[in-house]
Protein backbone atom coordinates (compact mmCIF):
# COMPACT_ATOMS: atom_id res chain seq x y z
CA UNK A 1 -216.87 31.38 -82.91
CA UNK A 2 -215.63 34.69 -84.31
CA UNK A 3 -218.82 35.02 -86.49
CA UNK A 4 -220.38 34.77 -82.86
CA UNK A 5 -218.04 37.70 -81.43
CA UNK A 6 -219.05 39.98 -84.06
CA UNK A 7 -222.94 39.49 -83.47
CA UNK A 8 -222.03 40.13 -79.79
CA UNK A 9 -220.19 43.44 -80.25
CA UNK A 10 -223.06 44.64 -82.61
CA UNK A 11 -225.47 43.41 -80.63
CA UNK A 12 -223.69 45.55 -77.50
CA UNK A 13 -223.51 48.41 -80.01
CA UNK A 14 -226.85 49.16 -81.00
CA UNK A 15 -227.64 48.41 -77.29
CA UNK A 16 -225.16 51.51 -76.24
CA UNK A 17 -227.02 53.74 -79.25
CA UNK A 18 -230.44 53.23 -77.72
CA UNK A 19 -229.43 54.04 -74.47
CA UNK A 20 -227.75 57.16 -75.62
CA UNK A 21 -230.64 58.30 -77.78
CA UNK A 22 -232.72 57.22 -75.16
CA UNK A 23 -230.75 59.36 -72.49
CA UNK A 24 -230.59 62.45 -74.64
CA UNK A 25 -234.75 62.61 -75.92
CA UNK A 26 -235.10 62.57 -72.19
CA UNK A 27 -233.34 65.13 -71.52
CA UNK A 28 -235.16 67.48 -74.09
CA UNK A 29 -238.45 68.73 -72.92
CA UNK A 30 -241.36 69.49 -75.53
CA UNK A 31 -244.10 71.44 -76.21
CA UNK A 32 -246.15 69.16 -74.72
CA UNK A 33 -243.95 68.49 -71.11
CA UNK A 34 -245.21 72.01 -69.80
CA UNK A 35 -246.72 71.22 -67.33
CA UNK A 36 -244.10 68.86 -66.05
CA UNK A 37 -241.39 71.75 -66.24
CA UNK A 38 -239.03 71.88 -63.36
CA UNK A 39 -238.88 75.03 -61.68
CA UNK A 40 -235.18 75.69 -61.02
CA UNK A 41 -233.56 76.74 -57.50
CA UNK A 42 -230.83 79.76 -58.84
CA UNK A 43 -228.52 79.82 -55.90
CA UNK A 44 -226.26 82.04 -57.34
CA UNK A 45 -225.93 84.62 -54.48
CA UNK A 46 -226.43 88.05 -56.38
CA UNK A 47 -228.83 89.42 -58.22
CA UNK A 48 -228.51 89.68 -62.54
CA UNK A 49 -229.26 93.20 -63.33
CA UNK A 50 -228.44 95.50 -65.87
CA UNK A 51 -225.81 97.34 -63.97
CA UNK A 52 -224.21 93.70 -63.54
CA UNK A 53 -223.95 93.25 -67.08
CA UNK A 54 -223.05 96.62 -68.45
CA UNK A 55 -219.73 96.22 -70.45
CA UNK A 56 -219.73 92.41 -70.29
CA UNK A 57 -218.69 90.27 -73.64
CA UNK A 58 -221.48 88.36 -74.37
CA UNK A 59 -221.31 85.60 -75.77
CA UNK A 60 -223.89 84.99 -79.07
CA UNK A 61 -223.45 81.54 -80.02
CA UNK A 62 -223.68 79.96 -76.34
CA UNK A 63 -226.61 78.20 -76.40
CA UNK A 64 -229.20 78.83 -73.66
CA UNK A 65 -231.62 76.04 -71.98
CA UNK A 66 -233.25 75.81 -68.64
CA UNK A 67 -231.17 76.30 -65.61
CA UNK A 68 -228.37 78.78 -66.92
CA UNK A 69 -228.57 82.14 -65.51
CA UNK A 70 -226.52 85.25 -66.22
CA UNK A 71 -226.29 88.22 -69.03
CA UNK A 72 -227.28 86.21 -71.92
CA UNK A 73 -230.38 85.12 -70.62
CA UNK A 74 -231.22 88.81 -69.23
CA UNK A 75 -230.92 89.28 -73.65
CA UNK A 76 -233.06 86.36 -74.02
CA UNK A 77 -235.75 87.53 -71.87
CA UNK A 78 -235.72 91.13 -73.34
CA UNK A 79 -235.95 89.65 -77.14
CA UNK A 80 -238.69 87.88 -75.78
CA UNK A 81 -240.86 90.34 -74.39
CA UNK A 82 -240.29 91.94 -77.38
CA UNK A 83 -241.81 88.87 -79.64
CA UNK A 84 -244.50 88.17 -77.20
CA UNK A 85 -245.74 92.03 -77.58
CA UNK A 86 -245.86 90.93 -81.34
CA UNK A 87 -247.90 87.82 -80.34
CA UNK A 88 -250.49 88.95 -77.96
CA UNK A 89 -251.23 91.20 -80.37
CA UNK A 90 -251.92 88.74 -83.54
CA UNK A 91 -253.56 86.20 -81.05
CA UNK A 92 -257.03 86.35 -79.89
CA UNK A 93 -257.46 84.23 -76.89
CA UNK A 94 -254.19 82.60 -75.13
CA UNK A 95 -251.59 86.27 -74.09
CA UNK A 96 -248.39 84.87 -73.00
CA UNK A 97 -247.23 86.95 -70.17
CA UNK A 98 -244.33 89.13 -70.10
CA UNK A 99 -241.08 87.58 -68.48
CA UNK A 100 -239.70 89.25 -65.32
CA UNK A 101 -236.37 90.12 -66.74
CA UNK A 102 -234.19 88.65 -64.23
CA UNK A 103 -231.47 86.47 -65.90
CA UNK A 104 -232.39 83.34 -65.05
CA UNK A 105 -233.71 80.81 -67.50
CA UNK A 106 -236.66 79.41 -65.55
CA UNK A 107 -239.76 77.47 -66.65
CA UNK A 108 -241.30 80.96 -67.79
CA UNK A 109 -238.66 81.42 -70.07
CA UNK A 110 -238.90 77.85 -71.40
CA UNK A 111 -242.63 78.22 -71.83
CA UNK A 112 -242.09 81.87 -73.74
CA UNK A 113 -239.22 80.04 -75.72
CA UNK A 114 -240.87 77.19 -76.88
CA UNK A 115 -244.26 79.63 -77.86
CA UNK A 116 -242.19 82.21 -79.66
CA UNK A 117 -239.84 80.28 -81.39
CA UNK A 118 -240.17 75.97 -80.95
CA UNK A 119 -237.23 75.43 -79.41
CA UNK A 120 -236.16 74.06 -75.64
CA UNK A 121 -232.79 75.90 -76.15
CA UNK A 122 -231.22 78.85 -78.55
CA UNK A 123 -228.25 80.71 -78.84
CA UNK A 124 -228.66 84.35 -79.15
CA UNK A 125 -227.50 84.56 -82.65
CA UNK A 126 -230.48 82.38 -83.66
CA UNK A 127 -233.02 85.12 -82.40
CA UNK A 128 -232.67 88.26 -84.24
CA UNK A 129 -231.29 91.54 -82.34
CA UNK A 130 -234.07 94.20 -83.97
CA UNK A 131 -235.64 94.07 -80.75
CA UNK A 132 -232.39 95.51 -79.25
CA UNK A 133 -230.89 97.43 -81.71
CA UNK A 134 -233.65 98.87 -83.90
CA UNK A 135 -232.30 98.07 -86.80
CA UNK A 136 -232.18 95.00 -89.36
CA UNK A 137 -227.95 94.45 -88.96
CA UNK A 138 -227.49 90.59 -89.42
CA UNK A 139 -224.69 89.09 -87.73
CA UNK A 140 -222.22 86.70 -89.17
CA UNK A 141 -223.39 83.35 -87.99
CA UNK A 142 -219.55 82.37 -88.50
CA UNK A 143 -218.13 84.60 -85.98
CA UNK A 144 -217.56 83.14 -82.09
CA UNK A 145 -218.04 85.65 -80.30
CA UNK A 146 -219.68 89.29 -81.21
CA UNK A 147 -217.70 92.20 -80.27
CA UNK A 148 -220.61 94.26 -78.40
CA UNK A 149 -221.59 94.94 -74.72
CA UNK A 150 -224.67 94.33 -73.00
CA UNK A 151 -227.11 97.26 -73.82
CA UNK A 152 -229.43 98.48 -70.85
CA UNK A 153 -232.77 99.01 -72.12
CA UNK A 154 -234.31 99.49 -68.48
């Protein structure tokens, strides 16, 4: 009878694990699921723009994904344009279109994301900040937080 038990509870186990791993690949869009992006309804009730986010801390290991809006993503979306400049002009046929830099992380974003760099989500401290600084200064990827404010590049 106990012998019995302990098939049950590992049964019920590996049961819970699929479910969870099942639960979590869903929630992870690929290259592939495109087409099938989401468009996301921001009802945030002001507008992200630069003036917004001069002086904020921002934060460089939060890690961005579809749906999140605010000063990070404006950083995003600038690094990006700056990478897809770089690949429109080593591609021949498919230009990825620059992103309206707006703060919100939209299916746009995604698309440019997953083009430039692979990824569904990022933190900033993953992408490298030449684009914004002009220079080749690598962070410390065991800080928290880096102590700099949003730059306006408008």
């Amino acid at each position: 009878m106990k012998k019995n038990k302990e098939i049950i509870i590992i049964a019920l186990l590996i049961i819970a694990y699929l479910i969870y791993k099942k639960s979590k690949v869903s929630k992870i869009a690929t290259i592939n699921d495109l087409d099938s992006c989401t468009e996301q309804v921001f009802n945030i009730g002001y507008e992200i723009n630069s003036n917004m986010c001069n002086g904020e801390q921002i934060d460089e290991n939060k890690q961005l994904e579809l749906g999140q809006h605010g000063c990070e993503i404006r950083i995003l979306q600038q690094r990006l344009n700056s990478a897809i400049a770089i690949y429109n002009s080593s591609v021949g046929g498919n230009q990825l279109s620059y992103l309206e830099v707006d703060g919100k992380f939209n299916c746009s974003t995604l698309t440019a994301l997953q083009t430039i760099k692979g990824v569904n989500s990022i933190k900033l401290i993953e992408f490298p900040q030449v684009e914004q600084t002009g220079d080749d200064l690598d962070l410390d990827p065991d800080n928290m937080r880096v102590n700099y404010s949003y730059m306006n590049l408008e």
